[in-house]
N, C-alpha and C. Protein backbone atom coordinates (compact mmCIF):
# COMPACT_ATOMS: atom_id res chain seq x y z
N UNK A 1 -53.06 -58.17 -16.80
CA UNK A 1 -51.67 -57.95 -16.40
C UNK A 1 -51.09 -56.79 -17.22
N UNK A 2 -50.73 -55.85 -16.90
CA UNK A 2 -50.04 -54.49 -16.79
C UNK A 2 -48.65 -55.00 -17.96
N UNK A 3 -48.35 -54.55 -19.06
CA UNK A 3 -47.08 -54.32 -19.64
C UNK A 3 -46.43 -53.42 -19.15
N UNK A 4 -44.82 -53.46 -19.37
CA UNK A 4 -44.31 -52.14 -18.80
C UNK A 4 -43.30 -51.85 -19.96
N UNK A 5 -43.47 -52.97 -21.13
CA UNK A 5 -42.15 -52.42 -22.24
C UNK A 5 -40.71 -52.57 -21.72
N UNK A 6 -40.36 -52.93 -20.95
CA UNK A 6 -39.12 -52.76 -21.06
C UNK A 6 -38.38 -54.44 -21.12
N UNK A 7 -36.67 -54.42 -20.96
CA UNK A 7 -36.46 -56.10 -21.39
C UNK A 7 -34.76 -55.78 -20.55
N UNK A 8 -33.70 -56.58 -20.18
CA UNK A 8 -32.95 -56.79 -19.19
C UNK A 8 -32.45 -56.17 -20.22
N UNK A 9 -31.12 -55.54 -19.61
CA UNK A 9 -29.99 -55.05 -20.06
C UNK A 9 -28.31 -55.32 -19.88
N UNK A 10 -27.30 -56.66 -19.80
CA UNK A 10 -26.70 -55.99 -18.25
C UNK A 10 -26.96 -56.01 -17.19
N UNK A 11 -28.17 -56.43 -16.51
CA UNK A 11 -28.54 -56.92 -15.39
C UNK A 11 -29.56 -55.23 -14.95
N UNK A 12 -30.01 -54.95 -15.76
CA UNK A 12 -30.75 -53.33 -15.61
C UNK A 12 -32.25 -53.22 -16.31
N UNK A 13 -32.99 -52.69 -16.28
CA UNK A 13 -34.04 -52.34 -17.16
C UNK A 13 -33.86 -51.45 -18.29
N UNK A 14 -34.03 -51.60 -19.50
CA UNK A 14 -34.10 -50.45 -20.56
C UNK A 14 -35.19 -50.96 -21.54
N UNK A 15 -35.48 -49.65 -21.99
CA UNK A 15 -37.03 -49.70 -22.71
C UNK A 15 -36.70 -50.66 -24.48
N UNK A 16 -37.42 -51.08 -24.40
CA UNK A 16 -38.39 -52.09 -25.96
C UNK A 16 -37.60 -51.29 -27.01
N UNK A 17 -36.92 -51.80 -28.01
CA UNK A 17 -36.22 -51.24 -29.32
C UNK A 17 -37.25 -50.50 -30.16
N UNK A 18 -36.96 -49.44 -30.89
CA UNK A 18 -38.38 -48.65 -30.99
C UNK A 18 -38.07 -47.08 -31.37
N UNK A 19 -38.88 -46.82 -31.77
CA UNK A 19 -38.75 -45.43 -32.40
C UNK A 19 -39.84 -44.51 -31.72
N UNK A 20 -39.78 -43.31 -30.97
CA UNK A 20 -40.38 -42.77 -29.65
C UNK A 20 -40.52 -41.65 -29.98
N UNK A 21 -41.78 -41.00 -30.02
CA UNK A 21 -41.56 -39.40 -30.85
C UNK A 21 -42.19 -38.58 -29.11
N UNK A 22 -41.52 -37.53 -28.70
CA UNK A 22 -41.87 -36.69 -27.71
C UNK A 22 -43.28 -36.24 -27.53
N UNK A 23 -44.21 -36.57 -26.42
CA UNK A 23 -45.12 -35.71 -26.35
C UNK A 23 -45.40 -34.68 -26.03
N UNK A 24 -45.20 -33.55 -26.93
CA UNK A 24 -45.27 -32.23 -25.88
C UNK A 24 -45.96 -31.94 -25.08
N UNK A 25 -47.63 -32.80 -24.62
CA UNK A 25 -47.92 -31.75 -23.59
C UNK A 25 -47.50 -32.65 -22.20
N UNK A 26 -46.70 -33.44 -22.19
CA UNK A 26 -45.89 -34.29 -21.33
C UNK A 26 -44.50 -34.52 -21.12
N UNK A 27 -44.08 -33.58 -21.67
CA UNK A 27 -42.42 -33.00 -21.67
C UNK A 27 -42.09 -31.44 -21.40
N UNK A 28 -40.77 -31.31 -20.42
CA UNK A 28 -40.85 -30.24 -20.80
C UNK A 28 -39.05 -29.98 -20.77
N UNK A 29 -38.59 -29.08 -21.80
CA UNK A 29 -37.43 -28.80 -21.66
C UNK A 29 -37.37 -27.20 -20.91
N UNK A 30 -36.21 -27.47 -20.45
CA UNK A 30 -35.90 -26.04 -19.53
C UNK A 30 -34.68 -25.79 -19.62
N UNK A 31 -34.43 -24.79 -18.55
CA UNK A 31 -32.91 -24.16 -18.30
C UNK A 31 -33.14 -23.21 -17.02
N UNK A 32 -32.12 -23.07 -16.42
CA UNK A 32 -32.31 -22.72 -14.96
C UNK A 32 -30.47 -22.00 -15.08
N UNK A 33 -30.93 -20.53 -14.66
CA UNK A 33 -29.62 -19.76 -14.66
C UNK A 33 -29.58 -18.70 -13.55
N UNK A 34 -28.99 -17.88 -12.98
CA UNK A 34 -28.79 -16.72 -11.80
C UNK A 34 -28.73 -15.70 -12.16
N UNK A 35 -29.76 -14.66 -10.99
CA UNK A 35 -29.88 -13.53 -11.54
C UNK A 35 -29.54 -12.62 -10.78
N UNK A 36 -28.51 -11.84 -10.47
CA UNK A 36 -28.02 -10.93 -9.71
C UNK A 36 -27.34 -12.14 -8.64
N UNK A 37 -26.67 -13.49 -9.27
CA UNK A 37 -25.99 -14.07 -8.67
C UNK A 37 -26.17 -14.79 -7.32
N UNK A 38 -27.78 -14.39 -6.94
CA UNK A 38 -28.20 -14.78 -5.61
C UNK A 38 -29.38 -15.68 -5.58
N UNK A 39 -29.75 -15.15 -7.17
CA UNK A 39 -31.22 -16.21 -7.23
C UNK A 39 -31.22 -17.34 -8.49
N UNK A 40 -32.35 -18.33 -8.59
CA UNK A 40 -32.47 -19.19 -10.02
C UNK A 40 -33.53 -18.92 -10.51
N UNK A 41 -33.25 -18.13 -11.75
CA UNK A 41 -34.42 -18.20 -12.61
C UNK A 41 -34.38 -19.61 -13.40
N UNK A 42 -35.75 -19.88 -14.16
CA UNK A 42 -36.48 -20.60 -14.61
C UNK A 42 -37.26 -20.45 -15.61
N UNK A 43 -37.05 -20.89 -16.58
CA UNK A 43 -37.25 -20.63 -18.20
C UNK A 43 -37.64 -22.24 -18.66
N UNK A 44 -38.57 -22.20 -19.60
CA UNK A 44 -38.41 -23.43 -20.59
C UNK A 44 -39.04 -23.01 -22.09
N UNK A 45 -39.27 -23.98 -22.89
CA UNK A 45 -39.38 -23.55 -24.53
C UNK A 45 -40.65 -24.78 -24.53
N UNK A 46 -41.94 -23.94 -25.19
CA UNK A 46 -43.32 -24.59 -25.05
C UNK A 46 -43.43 -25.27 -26.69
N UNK A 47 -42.45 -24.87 -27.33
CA UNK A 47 -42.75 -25.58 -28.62
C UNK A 47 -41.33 -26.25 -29.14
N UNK A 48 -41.49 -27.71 -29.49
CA UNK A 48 -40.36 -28.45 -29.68
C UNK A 48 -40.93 -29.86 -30.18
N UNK A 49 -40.22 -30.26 -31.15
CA UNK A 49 -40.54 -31.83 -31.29
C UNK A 49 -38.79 -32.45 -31.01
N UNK A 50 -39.17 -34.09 -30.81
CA UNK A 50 -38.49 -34.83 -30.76
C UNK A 50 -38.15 -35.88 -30.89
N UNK A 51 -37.41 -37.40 -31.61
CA UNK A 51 -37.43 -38.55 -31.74
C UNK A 51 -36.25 -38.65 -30.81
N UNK A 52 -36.49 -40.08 -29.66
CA UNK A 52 -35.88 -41.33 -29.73
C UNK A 52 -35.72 -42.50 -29.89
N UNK A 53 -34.28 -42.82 -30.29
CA UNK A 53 -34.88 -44.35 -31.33
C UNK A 53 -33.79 -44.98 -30.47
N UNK A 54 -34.78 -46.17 -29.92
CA UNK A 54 -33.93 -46.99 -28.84
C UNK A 54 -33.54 -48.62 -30.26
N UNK A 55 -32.30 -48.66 -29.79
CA UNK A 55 -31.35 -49.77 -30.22
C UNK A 55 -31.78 -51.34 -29.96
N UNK A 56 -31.35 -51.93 -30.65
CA UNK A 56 -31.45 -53.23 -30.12
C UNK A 56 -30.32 -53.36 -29.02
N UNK A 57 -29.16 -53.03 -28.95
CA UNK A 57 -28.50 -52.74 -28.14
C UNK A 57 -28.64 -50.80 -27.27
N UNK A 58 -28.60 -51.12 -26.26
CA UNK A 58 -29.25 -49.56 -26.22
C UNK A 58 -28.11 -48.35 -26.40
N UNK A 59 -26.80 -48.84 -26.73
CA UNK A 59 -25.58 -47.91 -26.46
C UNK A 59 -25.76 -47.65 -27.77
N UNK A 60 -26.56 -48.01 -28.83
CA UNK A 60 -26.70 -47.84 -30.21
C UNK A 60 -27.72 -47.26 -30.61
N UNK A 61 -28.48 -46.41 -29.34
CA UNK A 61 -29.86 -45.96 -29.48
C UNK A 61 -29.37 -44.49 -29.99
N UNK A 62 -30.11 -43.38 -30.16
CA UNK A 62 -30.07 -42.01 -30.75
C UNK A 62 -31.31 -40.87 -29.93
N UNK A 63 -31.11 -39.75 -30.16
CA UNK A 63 -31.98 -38.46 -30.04
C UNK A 63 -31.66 -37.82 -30.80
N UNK A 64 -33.01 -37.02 -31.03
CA UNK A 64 -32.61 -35.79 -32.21
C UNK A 64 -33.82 -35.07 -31.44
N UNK A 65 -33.91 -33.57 -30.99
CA UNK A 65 -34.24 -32.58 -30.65
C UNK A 65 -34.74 -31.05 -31.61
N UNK A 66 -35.52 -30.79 -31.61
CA UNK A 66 -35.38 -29.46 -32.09
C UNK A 66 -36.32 -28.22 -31.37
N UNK A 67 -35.82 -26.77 -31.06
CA UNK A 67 -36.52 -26.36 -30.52
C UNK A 67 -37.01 -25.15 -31.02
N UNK A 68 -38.49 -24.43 -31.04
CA UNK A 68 -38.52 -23.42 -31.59
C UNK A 68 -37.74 -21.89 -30.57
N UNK A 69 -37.10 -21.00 -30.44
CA UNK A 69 -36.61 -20.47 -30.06
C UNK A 69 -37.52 -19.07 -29.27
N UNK A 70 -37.98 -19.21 -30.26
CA UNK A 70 -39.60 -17.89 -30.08
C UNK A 70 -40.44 -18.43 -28.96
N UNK A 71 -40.13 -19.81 -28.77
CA UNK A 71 -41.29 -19.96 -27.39
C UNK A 71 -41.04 -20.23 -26.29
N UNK A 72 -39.58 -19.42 -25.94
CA UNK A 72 -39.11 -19.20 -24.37
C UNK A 72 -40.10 -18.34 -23.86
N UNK A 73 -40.26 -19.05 -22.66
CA UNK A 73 -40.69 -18.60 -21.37
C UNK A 73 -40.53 -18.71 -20.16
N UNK A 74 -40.26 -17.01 -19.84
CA UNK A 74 -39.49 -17.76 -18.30
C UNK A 74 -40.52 -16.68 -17.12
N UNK A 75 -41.35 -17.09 -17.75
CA UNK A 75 -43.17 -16.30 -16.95
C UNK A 75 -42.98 -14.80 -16.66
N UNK A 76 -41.99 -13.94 -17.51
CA UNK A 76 -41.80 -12.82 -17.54
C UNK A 76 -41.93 -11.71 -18.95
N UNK A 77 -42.71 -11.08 -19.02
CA UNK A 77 -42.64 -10.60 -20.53
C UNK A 77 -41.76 -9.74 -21.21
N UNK A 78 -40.98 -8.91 -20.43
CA UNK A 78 -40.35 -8.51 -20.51
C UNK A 78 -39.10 -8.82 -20.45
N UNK A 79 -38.43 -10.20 -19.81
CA UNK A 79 -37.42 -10.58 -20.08
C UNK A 79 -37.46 -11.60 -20.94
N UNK A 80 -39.09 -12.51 -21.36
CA UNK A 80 -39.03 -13.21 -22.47
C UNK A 80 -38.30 -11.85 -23.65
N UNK A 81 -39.35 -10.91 -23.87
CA UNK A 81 -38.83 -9.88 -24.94
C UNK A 81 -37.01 -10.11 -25.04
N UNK A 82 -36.32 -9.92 -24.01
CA UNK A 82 -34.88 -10.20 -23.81
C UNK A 82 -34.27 -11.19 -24.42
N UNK A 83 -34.58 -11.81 -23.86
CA UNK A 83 -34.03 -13.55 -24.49
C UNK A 83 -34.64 -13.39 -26.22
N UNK A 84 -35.09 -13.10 -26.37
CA UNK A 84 -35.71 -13.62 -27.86
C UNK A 84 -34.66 -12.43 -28.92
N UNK A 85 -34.33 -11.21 -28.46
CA UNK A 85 -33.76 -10.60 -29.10
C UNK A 85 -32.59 -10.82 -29.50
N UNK A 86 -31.50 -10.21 -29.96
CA UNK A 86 -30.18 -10.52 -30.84
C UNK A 86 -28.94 -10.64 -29.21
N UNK A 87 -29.50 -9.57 -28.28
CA UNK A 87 -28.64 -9.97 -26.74
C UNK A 87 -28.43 -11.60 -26.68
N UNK A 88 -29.66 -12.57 -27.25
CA UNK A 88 -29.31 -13.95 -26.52
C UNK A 88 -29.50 -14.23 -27.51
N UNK A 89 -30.96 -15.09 -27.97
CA UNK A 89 -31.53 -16.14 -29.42
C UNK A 89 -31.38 -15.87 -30.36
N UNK A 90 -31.91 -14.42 -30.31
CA UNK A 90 -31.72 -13.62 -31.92
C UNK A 90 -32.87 -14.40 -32.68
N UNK A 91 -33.73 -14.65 -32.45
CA UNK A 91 -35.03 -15.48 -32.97
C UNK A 91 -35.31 -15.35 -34.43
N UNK A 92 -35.04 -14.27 -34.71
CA UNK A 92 -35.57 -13.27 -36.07
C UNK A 92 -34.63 -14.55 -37.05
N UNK A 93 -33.35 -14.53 -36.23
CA UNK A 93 -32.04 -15.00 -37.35
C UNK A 93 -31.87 -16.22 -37.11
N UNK A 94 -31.87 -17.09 -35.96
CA UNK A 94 -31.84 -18.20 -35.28
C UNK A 94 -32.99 -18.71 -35.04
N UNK A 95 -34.20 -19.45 -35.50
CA UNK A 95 -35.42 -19.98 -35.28
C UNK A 95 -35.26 -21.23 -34.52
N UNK A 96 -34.33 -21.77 -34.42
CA UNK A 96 -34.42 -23.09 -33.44
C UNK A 96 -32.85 -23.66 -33.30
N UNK A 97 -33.01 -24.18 -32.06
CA UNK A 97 -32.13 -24.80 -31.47
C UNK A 97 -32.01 -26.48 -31.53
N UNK A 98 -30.84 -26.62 -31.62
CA UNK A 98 -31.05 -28.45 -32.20
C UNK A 98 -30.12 -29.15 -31.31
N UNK A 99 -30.77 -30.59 -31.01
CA UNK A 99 -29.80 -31.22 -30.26
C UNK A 99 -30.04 -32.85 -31.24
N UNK A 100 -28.38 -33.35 -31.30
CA UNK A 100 -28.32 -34.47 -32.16
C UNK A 100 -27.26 -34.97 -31.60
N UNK A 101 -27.88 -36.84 -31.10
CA UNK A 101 -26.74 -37.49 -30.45
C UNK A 101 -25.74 -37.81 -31.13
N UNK A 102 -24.92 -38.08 -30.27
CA UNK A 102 -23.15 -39.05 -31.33
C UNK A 102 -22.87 -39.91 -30.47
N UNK A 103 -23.10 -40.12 -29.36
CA UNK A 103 -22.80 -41.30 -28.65
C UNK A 103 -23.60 -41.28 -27.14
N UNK A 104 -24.20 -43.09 -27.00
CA UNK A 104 -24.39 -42.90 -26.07
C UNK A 104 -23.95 -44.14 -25.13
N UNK A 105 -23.82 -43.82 -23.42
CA UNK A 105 -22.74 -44.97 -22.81
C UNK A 105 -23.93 -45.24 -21.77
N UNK A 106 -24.05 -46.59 -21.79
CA UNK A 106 -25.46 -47.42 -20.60
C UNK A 106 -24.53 -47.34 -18.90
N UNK A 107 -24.25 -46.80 -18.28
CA UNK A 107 -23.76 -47.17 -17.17
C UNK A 107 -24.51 -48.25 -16.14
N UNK A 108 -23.71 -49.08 -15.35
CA UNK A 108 -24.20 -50.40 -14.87
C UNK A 108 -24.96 -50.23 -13.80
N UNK A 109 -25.73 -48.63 -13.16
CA UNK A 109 -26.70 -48.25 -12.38
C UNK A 109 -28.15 -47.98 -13.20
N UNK A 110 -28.03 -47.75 -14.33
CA UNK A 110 -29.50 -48.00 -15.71
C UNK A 110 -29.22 -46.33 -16.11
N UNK A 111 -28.43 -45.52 -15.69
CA UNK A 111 -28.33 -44.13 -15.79
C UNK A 111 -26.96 -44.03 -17.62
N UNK A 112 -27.39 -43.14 -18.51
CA UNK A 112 -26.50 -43.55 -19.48
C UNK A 112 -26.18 -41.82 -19.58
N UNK A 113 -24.68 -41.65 -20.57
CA UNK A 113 -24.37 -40.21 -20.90
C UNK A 113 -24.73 -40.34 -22.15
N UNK A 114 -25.41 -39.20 -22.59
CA UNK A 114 -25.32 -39.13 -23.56
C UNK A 114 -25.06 -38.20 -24.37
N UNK A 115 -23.92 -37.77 -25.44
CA UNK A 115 -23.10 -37.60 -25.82
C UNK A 115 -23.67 -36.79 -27.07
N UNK A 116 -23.87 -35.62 -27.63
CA UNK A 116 -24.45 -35.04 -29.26
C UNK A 116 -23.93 -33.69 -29.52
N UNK A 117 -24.61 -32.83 -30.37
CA UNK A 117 -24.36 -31.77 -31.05
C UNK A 117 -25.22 -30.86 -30.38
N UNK A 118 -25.25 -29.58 -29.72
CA UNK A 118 -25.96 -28.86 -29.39
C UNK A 118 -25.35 -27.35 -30.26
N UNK A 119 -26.51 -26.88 -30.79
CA UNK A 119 -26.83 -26.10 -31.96
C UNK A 119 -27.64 -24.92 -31.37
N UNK A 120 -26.62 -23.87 -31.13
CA UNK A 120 -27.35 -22.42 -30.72
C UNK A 120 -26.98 -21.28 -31.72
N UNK A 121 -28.30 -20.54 -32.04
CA UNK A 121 -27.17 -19.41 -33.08
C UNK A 121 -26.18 -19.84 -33.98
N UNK A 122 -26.46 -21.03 -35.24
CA UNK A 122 -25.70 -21.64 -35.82
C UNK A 122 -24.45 -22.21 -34.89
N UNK A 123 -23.80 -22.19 -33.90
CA UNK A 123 -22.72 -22.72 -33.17
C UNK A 123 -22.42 -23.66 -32.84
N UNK A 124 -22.07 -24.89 -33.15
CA UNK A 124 -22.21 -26.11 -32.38
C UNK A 124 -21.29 -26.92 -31.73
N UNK A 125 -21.67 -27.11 -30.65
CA UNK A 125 -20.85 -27.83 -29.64
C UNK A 125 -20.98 -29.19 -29.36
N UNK A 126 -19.65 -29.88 -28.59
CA UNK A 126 -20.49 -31.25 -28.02
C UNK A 126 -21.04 -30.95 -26.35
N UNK A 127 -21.73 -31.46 -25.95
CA UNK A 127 -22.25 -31.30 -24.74
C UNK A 127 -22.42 -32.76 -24.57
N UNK A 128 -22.90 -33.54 -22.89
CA UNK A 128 -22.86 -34.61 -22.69
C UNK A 128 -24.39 -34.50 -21.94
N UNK A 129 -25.32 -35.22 -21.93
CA UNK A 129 -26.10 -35.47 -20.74
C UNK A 129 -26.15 -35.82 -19.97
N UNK A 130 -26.42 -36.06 -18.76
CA UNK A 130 -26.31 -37.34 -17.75
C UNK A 130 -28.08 -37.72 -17.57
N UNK A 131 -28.61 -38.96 -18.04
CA UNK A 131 -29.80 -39.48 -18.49
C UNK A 131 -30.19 -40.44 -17.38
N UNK A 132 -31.64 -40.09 -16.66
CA UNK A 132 -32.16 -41.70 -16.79
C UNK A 132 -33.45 -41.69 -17.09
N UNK A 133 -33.38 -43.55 -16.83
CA UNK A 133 -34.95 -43.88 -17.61
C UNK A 133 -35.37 -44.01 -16.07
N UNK A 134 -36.80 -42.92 -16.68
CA UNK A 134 -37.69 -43.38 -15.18
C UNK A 134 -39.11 -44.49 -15.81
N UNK A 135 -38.70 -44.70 -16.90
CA UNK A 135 -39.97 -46.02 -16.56
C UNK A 135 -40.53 -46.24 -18.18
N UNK A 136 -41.38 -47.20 -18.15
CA UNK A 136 -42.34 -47.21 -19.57
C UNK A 136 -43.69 -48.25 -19.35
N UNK A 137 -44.51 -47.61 -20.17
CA UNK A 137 -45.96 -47.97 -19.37
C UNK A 137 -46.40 -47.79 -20.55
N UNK A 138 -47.42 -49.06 -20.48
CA UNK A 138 -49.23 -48.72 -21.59
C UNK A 138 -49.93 -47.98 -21.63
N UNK A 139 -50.60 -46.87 -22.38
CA UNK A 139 -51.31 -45.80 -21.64
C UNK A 139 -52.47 -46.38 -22.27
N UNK A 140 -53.59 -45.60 -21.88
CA UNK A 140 -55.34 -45.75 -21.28
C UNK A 140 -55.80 -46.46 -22.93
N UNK A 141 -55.05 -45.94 -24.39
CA UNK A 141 -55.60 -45.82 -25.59
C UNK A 141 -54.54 -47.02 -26.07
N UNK A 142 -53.88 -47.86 -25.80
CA UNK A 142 -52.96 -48.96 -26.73
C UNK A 142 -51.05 -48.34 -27.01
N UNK A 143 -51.09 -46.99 -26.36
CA UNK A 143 -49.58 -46.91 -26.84
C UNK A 143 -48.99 -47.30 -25.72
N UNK A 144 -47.59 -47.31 -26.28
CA UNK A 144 -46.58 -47.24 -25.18
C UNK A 144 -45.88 -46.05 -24.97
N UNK A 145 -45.33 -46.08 -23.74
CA UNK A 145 -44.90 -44.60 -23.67
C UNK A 145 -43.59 -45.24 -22.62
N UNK A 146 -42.58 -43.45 -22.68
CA UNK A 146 -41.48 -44.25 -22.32
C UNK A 146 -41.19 -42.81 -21.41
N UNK A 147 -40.46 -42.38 -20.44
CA UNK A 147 -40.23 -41.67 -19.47
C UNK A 147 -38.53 -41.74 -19.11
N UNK A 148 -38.21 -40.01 -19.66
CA UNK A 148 -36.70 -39.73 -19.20
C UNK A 148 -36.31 -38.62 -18.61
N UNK A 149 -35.58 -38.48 -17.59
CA UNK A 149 -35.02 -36.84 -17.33
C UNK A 149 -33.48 -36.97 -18.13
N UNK A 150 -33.35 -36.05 -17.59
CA UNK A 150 -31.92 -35.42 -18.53
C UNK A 150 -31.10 -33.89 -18.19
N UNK A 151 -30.10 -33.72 -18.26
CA UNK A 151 -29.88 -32.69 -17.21
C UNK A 151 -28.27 -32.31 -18.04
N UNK A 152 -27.85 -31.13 -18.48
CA UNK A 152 -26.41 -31.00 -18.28
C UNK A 152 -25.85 -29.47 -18.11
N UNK A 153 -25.06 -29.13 -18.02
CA UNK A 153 -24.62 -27.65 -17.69
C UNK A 153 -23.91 -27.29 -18.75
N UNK A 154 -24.34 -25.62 -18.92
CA UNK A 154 -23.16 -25.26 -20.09
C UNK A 154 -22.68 -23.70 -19.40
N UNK A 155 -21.93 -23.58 -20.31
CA UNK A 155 -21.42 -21.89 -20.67
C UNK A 155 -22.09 -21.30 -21.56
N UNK A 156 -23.33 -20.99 -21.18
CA UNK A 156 -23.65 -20.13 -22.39
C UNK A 156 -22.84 -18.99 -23.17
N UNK A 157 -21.55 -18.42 -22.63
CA UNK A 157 -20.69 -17.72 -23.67
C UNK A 157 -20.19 -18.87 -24.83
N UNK A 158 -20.03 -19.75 -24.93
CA UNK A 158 -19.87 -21.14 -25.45
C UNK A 158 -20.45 -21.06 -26.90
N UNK A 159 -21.44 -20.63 -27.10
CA UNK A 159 -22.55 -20.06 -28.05
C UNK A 159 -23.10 -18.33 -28.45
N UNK A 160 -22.21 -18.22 -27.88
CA UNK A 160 -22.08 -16.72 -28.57
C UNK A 160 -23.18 -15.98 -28.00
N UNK A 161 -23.59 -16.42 -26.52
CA UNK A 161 -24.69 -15.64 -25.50
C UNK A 161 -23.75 -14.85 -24.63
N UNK A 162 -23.62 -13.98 -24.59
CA UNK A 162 -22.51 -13.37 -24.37
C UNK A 162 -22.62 -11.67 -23.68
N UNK A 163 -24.47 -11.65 -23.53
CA UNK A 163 -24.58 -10.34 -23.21
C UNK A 163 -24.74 -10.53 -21.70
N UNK A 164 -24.45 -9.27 -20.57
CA UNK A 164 -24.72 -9.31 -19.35
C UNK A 164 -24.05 -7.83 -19.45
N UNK A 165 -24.28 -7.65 -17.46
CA UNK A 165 -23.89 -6.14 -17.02
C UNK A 165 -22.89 -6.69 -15.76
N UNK A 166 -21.82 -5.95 -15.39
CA UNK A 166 -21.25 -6.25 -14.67
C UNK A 166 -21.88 -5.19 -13.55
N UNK A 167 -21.52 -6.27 -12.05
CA UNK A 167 -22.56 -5.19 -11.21
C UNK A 167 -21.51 -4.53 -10.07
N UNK A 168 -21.72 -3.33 -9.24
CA UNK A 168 -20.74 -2.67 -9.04
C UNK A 168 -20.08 -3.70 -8.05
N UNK A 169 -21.23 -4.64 -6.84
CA UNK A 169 -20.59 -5.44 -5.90
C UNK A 169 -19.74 -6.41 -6.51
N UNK A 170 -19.51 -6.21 -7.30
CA UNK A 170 -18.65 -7.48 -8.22
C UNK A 170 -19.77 -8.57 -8.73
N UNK A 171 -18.74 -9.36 -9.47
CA UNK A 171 -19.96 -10.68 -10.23
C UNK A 171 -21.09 -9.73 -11.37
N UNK A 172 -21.53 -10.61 -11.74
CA UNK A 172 -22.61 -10.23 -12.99
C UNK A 172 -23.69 -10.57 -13.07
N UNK A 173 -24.66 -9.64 -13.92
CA UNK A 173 -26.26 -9.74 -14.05
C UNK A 173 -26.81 -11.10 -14.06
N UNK A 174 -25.97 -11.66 -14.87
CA UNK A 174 -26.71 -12.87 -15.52
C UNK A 174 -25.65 -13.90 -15.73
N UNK A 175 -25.64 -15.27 -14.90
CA UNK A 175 -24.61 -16.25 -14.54
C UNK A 175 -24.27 -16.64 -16.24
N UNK A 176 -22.96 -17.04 -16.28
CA UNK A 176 -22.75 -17.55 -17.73
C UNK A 176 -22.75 -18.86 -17.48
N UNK A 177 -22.97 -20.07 -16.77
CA UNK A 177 -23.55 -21.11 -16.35
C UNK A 177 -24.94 -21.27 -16.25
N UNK A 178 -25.96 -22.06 -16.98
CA UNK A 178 -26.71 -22.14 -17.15
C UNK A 178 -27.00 -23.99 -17.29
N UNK A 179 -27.80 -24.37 -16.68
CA UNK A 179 -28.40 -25.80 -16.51
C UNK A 179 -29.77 -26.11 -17.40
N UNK A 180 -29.38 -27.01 -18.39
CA UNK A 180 -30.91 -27.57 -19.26
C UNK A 180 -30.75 -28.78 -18.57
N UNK A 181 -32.56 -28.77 -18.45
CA UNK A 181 -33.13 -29.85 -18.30
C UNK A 181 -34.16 -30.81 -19.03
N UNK A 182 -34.15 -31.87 -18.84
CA UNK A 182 -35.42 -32.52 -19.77
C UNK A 182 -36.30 -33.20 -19.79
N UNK A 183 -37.54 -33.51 -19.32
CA UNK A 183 -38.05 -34.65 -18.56
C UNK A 183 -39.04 -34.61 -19.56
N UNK A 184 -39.09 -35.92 -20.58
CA UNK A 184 -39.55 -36.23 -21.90
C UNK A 184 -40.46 -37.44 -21.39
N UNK A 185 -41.61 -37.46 -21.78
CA UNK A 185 -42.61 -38.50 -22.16
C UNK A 185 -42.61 -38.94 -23.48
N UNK A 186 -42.25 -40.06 -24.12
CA UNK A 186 -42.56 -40.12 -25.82
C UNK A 186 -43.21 -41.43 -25.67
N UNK A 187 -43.99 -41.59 -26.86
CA UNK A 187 -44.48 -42.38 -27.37
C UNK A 187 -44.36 -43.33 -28.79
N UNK A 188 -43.94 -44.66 -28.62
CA UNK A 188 -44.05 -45.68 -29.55
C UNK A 188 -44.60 -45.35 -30.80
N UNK A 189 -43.68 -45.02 -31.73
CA UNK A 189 -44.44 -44.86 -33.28
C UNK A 189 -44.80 -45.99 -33.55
């Protein structure tokens, strides 16, 4: 018989109390922004660790994020070169990006916000997520593993990203709305 880790909530599923470290080659964070206002580019960051530590109550659970900044890729080399320079990351000066919760709320569909510090270029903001759990399962070797997306929108002028070209048809190079995403696999310390 199959475990699946998880225990009622509220009348919902949420995962086993527990401390969950990210697997990177089973996660991936991203960001999705417009380019000449007509299209979505697609970027994510290949190097990052992460803990979540689920609550005995889960509105008491936490994340902490960190990302290396140098390992955007948005399958372009020349506009990786872009992004990494002082125009956006500034990598040289800014080595990583951090995300650290402050609150999080279980809504009565199993979907929760969650609520932290997002850390660009020393700057920090609150931002909210909108989260769910897609599941938790035994894998092939004795762990448990736990499965989330995650999704929220910002202003990247917000953080002091702030470079673009204005284009003659009106509107700009590069949308100052920008969407991260997160679809995390972690595993049971």
């Amino acid at each position: 018989m199959a475990t699946t880790f998880t225990r009622e909530h509220q009348g919902v599923q949420v995962p086993e109390a527990g401390t969950y470290a990210f697997d990177q080659g089973h996660t991936t964070i991203e960001f999705v922004g417009r380019h000449l206002m007509i299209t979505k580019v697609r970027g994510r960051f290949t190097d990052f660790s992460g803990q979540i530590v689920i609550g005995e109550a889960p509105e008491n659970s936490s994340v902490e994020v960190t990302i290396n900044t140098a390992s955007v890729d948005s399958s372009d080399e020349k506009r990786d070169g872009h992004l990494r320079s002082p125009d956006f990351l500034d990598v040289e000066n800014y080595p990583t990006i951090t995300f650290r919760s402050t609150e999080v709320e279980i809504a009565g569909d199993g979907t929760a916000k969650v609520t932290g510090d997002l850390t660009v270029k020393d700057v920090t903001r609150p931002v909210t997520l909108d989260v769910e759990f897609d599941g938790a399962q035994a894998d092939p070797w004795g762990g448990q593993r736990l499965g989330f997306s995650a999704h929220t929108d910002i202003d990247r002028e917000d953080w002091g990203l702030t470079w673009n070209v204005a284009l003659e048809t009106g509107g700009m190079l590069v949308s100052k709305k920008v969407r991260l995403e997160f679809n995390v696999e972690a595993v049971k310390q």
